[in-house]
N, C-alpha and C. Protein backbone atom coordinates (compact mmCIF):
# COMPACT_ATOMS: atom_id res chain seq x y z
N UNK A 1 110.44 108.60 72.82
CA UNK A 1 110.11 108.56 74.24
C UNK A 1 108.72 107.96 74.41
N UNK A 2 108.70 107.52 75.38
CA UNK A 2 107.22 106.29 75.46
C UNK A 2 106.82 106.84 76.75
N UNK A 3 105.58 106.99 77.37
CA UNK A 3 105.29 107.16 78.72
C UNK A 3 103.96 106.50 78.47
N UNK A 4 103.24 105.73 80.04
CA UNK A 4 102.09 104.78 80.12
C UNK A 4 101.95 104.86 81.57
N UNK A 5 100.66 104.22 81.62
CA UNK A 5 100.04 104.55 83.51
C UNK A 5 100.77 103.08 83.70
N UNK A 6 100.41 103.14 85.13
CA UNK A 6 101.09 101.36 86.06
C UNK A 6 100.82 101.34 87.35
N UNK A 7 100.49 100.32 87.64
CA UNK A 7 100.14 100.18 89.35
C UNK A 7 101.46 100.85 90.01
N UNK A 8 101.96 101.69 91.00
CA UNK A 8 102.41 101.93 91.43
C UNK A 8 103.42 100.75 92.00
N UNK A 9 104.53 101.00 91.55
CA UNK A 9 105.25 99.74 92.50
C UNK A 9 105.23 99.04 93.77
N UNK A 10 104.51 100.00 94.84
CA UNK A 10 104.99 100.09 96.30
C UNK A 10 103.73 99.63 96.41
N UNK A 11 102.79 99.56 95.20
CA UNK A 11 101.07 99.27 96.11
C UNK A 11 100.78 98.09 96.22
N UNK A 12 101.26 97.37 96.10
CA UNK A 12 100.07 95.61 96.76
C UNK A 12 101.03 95.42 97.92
N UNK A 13 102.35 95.68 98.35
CA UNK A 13 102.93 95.51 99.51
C UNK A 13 102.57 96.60 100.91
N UNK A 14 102.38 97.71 100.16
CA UNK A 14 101.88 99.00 101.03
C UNK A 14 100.45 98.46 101.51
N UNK A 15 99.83 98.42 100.80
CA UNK A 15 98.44 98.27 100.85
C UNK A 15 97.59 97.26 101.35
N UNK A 16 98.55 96.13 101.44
CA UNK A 16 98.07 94.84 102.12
C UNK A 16 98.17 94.72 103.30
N UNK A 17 98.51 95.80 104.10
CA UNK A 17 98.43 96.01 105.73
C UNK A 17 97.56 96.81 105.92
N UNK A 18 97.15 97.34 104.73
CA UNK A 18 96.65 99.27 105.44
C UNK A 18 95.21 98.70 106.11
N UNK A 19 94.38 97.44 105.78
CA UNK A 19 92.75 96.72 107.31
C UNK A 19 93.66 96.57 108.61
N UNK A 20 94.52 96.25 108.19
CA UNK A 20 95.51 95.69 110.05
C UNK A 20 95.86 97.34 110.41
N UNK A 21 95.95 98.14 109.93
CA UNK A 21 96.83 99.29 110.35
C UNK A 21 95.67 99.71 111.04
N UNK A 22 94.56 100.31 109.84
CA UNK A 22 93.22 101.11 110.39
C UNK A 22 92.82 100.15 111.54
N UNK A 23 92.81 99.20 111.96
CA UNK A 23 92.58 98.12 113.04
C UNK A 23 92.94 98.58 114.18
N UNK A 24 94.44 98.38 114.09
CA UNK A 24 95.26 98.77 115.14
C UNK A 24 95.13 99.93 115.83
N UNK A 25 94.65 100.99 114.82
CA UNK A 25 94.95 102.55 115.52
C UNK A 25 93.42 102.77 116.07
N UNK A 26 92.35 101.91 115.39
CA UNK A 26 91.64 101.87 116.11
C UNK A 26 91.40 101.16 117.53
N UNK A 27 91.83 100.31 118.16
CA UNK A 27 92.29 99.65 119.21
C UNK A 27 93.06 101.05 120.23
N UNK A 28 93.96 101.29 119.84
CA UNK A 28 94.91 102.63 120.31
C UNK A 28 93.97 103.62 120.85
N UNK A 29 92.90 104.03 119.46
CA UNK A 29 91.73 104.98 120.13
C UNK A 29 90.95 104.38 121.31
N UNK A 30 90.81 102.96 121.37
CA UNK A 30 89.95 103.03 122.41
C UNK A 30 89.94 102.14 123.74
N UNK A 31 91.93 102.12 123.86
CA UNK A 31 92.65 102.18 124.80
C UNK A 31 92.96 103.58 125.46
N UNK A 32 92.61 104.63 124.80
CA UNK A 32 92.95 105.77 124.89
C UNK A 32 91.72 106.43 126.07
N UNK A 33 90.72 105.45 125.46
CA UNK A 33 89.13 106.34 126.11
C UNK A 33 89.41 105.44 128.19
N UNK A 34 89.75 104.19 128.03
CA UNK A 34 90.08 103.94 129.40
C UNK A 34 90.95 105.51 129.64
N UNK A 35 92.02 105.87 129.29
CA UNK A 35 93.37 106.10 130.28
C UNK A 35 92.01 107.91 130.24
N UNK A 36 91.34 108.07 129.40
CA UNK A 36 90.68 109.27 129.70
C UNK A 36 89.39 109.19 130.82
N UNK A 37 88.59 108.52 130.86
CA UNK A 37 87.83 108.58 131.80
C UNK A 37 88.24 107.98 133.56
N UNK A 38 89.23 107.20 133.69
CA UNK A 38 89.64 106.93 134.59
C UNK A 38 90.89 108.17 135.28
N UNK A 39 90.63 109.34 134.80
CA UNK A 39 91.44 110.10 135.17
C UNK A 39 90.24 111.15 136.58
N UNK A 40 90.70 111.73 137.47
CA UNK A 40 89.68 112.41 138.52
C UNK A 40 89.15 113.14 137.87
N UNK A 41 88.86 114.29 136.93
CA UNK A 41 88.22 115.37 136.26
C UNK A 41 88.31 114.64 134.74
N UNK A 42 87.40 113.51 134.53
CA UNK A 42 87.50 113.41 132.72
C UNK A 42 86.82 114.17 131.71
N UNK A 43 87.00 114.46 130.75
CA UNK A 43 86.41 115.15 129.58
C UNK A 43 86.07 113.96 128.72
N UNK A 44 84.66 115.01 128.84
CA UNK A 44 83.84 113.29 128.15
C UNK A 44 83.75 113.85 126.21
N UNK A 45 84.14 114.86 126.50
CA UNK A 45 84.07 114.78 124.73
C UNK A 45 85.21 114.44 124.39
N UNK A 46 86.49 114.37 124.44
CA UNK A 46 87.65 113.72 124.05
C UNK A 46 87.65 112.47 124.20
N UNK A 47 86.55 111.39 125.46
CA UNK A 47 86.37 110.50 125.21
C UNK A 47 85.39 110.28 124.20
N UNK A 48 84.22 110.89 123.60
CA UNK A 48 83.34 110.66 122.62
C UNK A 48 84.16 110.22 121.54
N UNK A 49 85.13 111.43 121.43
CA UNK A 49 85.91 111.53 120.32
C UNK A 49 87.00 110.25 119.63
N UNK A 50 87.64 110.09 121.36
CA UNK A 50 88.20 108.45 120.86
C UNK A 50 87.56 107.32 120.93
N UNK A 51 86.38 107.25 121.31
CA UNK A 51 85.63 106.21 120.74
C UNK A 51 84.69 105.96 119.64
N UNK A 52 84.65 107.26 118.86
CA UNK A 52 83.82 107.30 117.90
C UNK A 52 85.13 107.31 117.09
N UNK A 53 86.34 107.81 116.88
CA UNK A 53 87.42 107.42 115.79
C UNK A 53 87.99 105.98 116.25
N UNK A 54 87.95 105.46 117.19
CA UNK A 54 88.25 103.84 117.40
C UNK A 54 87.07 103.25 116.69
N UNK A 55 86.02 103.40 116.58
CA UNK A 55 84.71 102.90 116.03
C UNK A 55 84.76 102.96 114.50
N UNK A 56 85.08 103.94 114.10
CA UNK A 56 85.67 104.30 112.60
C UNK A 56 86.63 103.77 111.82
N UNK A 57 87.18 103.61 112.72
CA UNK A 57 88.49 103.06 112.35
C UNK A 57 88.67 101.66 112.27
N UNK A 58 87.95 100.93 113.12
CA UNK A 58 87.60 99.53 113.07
C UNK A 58 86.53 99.41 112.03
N UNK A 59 86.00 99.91 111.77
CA UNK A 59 84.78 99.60 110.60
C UNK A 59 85.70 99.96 109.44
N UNK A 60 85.97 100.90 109.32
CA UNK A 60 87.07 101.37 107.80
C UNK A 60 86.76 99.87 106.81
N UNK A 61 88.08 99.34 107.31
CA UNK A 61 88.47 98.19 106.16
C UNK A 61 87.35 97.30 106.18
N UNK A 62 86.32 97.13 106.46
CA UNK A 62 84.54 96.69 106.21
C UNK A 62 84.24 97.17 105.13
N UNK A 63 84.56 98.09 105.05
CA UNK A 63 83.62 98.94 104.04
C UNK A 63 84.52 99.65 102.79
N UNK A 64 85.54 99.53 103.46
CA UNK A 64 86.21 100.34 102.15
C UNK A 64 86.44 99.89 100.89
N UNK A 65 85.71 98.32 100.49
CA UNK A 65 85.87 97.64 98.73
C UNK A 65 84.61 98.13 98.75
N UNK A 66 83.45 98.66 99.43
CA UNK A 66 82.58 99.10 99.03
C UNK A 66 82.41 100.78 98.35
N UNK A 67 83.24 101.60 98.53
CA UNK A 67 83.87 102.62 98.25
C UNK A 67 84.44 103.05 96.91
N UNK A 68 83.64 104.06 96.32
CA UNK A 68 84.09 104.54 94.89
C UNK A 68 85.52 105.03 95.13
N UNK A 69 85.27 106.17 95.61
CA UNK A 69 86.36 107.17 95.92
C UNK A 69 87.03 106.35 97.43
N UNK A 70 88.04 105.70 97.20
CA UNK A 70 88.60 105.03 98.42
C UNK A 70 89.64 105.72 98.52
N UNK A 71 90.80 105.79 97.69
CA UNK A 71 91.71 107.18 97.95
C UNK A 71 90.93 108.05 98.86
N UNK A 72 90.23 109.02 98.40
CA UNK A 72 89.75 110.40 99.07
C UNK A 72 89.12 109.88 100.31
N UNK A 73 88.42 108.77 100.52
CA UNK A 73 87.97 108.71 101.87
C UNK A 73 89.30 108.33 102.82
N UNK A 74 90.12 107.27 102.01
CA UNK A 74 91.40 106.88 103.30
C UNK A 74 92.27 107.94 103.47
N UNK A 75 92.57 108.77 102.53
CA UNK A 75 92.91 110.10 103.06
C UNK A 75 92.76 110.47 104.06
N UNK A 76 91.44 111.24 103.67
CA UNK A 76 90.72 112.11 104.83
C UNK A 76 90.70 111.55 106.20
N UNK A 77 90.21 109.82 106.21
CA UNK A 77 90.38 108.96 107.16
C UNK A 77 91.76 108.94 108.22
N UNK A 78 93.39 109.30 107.24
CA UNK A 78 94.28 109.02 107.81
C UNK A 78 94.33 110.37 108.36
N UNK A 79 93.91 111.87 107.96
CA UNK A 79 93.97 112.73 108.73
C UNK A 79 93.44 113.16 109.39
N UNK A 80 92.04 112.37 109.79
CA UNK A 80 91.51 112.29 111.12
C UNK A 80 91.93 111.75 112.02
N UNK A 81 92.59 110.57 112.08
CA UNK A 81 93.83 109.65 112.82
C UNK A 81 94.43 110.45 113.48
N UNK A 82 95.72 111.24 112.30
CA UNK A 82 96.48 112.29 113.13
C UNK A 82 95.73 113.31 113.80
N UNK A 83 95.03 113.81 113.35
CA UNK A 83 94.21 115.22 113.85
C UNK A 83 93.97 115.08 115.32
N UNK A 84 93.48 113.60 115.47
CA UNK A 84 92.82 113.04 116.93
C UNK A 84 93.88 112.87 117.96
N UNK A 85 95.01 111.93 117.15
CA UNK A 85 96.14 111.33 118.44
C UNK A 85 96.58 112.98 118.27
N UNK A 86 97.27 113.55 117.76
CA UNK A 86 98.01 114.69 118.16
C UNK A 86 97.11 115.88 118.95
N UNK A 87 95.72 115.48 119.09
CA UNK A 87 95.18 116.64 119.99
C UNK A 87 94.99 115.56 121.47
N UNK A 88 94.59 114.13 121.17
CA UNK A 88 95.23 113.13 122.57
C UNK A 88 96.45 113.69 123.22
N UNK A 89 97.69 113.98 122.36
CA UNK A 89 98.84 114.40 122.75
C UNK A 89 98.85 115.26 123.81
N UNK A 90 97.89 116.65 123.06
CA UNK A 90 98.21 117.72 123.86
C UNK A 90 97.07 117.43 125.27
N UNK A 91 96.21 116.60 125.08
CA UNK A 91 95.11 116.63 126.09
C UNK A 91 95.59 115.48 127.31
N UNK A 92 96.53 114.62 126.97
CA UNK A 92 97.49 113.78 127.88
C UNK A 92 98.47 114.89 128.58
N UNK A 93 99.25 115.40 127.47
CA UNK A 93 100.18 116.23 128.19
C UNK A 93 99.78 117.38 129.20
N UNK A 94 98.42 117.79 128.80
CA UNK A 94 98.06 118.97 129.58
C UNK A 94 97.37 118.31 131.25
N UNK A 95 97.28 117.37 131.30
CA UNK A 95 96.82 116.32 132.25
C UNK A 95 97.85 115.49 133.14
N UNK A 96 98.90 115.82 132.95
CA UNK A 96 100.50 115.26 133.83
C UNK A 96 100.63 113.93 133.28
N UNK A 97 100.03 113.03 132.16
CA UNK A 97 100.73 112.16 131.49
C UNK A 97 101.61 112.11 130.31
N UNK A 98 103.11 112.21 130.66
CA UNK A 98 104.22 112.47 129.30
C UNK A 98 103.79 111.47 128.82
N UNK A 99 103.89 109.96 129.46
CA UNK A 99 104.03 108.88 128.69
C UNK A 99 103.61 108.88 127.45
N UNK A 100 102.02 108.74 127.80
CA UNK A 100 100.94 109.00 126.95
C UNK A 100 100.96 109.74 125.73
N UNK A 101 101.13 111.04 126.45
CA UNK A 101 101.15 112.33 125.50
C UNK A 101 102.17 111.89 124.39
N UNK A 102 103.48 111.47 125.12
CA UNK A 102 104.67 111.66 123.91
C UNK A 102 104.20 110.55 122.56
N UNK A 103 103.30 109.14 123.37
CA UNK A 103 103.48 108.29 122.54
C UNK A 103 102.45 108.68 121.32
N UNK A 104 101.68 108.78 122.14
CA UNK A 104 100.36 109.85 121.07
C UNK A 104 100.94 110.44 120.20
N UNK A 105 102.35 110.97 120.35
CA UNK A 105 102.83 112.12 119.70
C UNK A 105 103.40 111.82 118.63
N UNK A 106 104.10 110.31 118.67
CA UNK A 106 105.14 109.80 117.78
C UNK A 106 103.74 109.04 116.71
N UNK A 107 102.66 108.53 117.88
CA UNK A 107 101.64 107.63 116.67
C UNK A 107 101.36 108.66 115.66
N UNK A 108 100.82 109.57 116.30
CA UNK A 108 100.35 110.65 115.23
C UNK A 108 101.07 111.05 114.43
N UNK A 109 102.62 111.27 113.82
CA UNK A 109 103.12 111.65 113.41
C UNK A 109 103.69 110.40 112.78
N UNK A 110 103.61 109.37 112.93
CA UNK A 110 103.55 107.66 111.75
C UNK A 110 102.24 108.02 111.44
N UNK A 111 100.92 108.14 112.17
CA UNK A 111 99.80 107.70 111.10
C UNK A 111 100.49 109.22 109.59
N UNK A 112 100.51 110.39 110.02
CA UNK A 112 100.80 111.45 109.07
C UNK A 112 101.70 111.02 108.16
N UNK A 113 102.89 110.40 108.00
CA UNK A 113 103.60 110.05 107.05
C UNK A 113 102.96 108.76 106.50
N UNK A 114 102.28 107.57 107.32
CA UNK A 114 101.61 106.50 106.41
C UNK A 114 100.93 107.41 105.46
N UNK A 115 99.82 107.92 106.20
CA UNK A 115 98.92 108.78 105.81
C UNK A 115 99.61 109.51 103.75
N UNK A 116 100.46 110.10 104.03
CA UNK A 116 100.97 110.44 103.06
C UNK A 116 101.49 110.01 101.98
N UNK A 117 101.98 108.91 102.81
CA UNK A 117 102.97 107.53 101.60
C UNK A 117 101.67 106.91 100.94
N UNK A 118 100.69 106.98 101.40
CA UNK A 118 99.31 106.23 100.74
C UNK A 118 98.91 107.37 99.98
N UNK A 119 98.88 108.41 100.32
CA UNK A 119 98.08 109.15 99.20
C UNK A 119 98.96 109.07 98.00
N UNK A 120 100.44 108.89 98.04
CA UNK A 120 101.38 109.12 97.06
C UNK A 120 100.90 107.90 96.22
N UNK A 121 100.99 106.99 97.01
CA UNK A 121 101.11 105.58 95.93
C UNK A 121 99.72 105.36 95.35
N UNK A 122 98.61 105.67 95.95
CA UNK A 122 97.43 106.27 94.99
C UNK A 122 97.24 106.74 94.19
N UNK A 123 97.82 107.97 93.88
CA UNK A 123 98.40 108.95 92.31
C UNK A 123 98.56 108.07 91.67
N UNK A 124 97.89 108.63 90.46
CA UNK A 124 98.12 108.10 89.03
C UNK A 124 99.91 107.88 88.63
N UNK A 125 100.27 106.69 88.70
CA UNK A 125 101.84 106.64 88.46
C UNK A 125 102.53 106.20 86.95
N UNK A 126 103.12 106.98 86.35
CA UNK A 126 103.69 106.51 85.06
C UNK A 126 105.30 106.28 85.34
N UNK A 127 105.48 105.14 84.01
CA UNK A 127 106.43 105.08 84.28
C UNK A 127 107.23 105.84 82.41
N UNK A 128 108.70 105.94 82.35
CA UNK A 128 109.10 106.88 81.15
C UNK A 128 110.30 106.45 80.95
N UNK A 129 110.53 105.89 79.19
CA UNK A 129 111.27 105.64 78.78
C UNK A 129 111.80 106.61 77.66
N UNK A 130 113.49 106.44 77.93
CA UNK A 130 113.84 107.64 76.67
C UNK A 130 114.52 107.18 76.16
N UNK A 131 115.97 107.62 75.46
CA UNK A 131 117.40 107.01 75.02
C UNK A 131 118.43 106.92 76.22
N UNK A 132 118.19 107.41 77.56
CA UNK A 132 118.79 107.59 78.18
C UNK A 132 118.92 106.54 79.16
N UNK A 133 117.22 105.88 79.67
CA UNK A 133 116.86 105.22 80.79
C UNK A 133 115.54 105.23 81.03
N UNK A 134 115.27 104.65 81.95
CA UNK A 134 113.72 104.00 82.15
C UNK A 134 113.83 104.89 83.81
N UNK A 135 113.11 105.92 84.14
CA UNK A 135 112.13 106.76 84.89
C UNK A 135 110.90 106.15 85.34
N UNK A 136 110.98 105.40 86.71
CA UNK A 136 110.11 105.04 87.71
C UNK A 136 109.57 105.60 89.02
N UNK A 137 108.51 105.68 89.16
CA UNK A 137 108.19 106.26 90.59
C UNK A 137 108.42 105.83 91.87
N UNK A 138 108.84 106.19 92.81
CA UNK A 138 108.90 105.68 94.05
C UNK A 138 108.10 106.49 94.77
N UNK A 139 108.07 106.06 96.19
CA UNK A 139 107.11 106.56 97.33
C UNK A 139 106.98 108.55 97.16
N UNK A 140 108.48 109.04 97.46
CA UNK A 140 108.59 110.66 97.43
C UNK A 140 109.29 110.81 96.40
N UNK A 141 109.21 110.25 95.20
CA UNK A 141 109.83 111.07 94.07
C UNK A 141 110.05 109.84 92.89
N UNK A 142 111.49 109.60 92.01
CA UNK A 142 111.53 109.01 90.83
C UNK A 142 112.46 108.34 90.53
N UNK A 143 112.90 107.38 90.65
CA UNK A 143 114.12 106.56 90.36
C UNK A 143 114.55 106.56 89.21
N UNK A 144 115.77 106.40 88.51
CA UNK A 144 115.63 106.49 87.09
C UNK A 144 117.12 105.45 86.88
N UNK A 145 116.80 104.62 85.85
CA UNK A 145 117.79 103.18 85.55
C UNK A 145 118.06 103.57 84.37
N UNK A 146 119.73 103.28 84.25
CA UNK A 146 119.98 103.31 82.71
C UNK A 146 119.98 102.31 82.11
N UNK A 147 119.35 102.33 80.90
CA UNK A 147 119.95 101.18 80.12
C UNK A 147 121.19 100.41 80.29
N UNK A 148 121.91 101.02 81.09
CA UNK A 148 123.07 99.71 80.83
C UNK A 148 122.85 98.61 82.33
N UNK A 149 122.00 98.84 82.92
CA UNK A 149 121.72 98.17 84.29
C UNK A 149 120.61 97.01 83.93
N UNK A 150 120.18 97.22 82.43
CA UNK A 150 119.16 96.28 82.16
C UNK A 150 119.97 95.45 81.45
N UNK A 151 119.12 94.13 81.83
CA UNK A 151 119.06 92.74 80.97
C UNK A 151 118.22 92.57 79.35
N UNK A 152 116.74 92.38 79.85
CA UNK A 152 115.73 92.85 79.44
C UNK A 152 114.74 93.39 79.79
N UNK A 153 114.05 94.24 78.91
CA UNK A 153 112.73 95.04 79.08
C UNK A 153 111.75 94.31 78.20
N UNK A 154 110.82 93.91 78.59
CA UNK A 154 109.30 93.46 77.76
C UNK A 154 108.11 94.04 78.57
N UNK A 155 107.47 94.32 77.10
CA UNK A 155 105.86 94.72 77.38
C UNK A 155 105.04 93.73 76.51
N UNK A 156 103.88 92.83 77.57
CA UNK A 156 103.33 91.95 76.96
C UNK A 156 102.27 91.58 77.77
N UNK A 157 101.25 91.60 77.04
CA UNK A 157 99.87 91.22 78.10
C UNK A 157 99.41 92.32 79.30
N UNK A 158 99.87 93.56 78.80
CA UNK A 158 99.53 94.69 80.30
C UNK A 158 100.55 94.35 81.50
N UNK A 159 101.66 93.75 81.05
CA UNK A 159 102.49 93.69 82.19
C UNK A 159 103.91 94.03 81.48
N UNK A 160 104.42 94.71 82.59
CA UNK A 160 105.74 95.56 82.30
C UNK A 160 107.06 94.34 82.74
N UNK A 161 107.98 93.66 82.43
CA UNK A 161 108.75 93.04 83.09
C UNK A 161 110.15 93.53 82.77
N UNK A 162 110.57 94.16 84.05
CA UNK A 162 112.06 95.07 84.03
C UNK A 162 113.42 93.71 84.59
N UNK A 163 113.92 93.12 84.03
CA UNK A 163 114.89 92.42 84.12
C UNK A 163 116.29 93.02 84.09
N UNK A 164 117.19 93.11 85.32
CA UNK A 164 117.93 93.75 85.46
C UNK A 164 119.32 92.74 85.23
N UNK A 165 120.24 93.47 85.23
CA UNK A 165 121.54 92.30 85.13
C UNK A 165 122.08 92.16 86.90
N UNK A 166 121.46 92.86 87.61
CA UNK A 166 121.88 91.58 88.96
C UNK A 166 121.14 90.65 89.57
N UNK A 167 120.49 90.68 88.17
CA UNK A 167 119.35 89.14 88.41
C UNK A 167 117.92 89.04 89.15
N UNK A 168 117.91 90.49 89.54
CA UNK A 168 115.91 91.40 89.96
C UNK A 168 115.58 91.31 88.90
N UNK A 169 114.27 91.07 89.43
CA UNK A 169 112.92 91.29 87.87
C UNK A 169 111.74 92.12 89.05
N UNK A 170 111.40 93.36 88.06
CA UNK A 170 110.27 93.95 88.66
C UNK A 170 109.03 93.60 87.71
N UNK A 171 108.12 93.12 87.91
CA UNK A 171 106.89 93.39 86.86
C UNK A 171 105.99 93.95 87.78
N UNK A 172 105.52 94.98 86.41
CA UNK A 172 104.73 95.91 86.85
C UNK A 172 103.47 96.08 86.11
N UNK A 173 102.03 96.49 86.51
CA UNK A 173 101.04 96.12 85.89
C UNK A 173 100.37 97.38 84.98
N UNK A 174 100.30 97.31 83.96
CA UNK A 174 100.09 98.69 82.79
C UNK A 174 98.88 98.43 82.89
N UNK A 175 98.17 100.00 83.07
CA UNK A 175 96.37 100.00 83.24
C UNK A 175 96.13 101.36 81.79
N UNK A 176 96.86 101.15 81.24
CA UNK A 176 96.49 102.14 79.76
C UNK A 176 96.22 101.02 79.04
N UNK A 177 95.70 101.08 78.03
CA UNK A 177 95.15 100.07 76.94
C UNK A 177 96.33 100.40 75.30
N UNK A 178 97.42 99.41 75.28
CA UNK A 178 98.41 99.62 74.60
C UNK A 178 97.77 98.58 73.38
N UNK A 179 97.96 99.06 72.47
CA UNK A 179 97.58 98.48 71.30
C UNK A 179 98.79 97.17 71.15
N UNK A 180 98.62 96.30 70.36
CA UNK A 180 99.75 95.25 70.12
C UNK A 180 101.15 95.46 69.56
N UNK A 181 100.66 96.65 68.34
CA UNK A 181 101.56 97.32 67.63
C UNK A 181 102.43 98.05 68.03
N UNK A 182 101.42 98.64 69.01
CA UNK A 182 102.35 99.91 69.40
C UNK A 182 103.27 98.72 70.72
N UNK A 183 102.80 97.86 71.27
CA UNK A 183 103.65 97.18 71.81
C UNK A 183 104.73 96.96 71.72
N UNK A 184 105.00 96.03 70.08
CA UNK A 184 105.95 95.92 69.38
C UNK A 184 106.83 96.48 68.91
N UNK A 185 106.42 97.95 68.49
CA UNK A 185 107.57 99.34 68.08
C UNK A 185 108.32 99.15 69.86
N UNK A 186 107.40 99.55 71.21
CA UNK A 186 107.91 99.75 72.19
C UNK A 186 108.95 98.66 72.89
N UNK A 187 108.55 97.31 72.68
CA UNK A 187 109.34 96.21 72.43
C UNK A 187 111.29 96.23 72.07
N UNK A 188 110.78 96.23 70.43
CA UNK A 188 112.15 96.87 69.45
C UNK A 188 112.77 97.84 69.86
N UNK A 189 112.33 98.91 70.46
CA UNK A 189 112.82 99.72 70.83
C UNK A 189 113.35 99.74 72.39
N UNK A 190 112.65 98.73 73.26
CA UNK A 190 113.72 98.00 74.29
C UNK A 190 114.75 97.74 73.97
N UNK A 191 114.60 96.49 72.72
CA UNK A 191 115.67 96.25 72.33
C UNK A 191 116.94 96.82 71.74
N UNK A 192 116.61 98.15 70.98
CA UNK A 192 117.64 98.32 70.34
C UNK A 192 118.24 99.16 71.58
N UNK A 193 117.87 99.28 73.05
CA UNK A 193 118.55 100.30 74.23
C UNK A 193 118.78 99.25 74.61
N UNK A 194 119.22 98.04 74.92
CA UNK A 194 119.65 97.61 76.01
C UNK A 194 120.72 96.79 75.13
N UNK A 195 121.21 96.83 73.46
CA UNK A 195 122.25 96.13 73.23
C UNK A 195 123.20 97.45 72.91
C-alpha cells in the first residue's frame, strides 16, 4: 500500500474564482449599505458593518499572496461573509423587506458552503493505493477507482498521471519528496495492478 500528499484535485479550478467571488460579495455588502440607510429609521452600525465587510472583502484578494496562513485567514474571512449577510437577513426581514432578507438568506448560506468547500480543498489531501484501487479525495469525502477502470498509472517528476480506459487523464501534483526508487517500486507496482 503506498499513500503521498497532492494538490487537491478540485484546487486550481475552485480557487481561480475565489478574487472574483471575495469581489463580488463585497459589492453585495455595499449595495446593502444603500438599501440600509435609505430606509426612515436607519441603523448606522449595520451600515458600518456592511461597509467595513464590503471594504474587506474587496481588499482580500490584494493581499492574500501576501499571507502565510491564507487558509486560516480565508476561512475566518468566509465566516464573516456569512455571519454578516445572515444577520443582513434578519435585519432586512425585521424591517418589512422579504426580498432582501430572503436573498441575504440564500447568499449567506452559498458564501457557508463555498466557505466550506474551500476549507476542505485546503486540507492536506492524499491520495491511496492498495491491491484493490486507487482512493482519491473529493470536495466531502473519497472516491475510490479500481484497477480495472485504469489504463495507466505513472509517477514521474512530482506528477501523478491517472489514465483511465474511457480516455480521461487526471494529473495530479505530488508535494511529498518521492525518492526515484521508491518511484520505480511504485511505478512496477502500477503496473503489475492494472494488467
Amino acid at each position: 500500500m503506498y499513500k503521498f500528499r497532492i494538490l487537491h484535485p478540485n484546487a486550481m479550478t475552485r480557487l481561480r474564482l475565489q478574487p472574483v467571488m471575495h469581489g463580488m460579495i463585497g459589492i453585495l455588502f455595499l449595495f446593502n449599505v444603500i438599501g440600509t440607510y435609505k430606509m426612515e429609521d436607519p441603523n448606522w452600525l449595520i451600515a458600518f458593518l456592511f461597509v467595513a465587510m464590503g471594504l474587506i472583502s474587496i481588499a482580500f484578494p490584494f493581499l492574500m499572496r501576501r499571507m502565510r496562513k491564507f487558509s486560516e485567514a480565508n476561512t475566518v474571512l468566509r465566516m464573516l461573509q456569512a455571519f454578516t449577510m445572515l444577520s443582513g437577513c434578519l435585519y432586512f426581514l425585521s424591517h418589512m423587506q422579504p426580498i432582501v432578507g430572503f436573498t441575504l438568506l440564500l447568499a449567506g448560506l452559498g458564501v457557508g458552503y463555498i466557505g466550506y468547500a474551500e476549507y476542505r480543498i485546503l486540507q492536506p489531501s492524499y491520495v491511496t493505493f492498495d491491491t484493490t484501487g486507487i482512493t482519491l479525495p473529493t470536495v466531502f469525502g473519497t472516491r475510490r477507482i479500481g484497477w480495472n477502470e485504469m489504463k495507466n498509472v505513472i509517477l514521474r517528476n512530482d506528477l501523478l498521471t491517472l489514465d483511465f480506459k474511457n480516455n480521461k487523464i487526471l494529473q495530479l501534483e505530488v508535494l511529498d519528496d518521492i525518492s526515484t526508487t521508491k518511484a520505480a517500486e511504485m511505478n512496477n507496482f502500477f503496473q503489475t495492478r492494472i494488467q
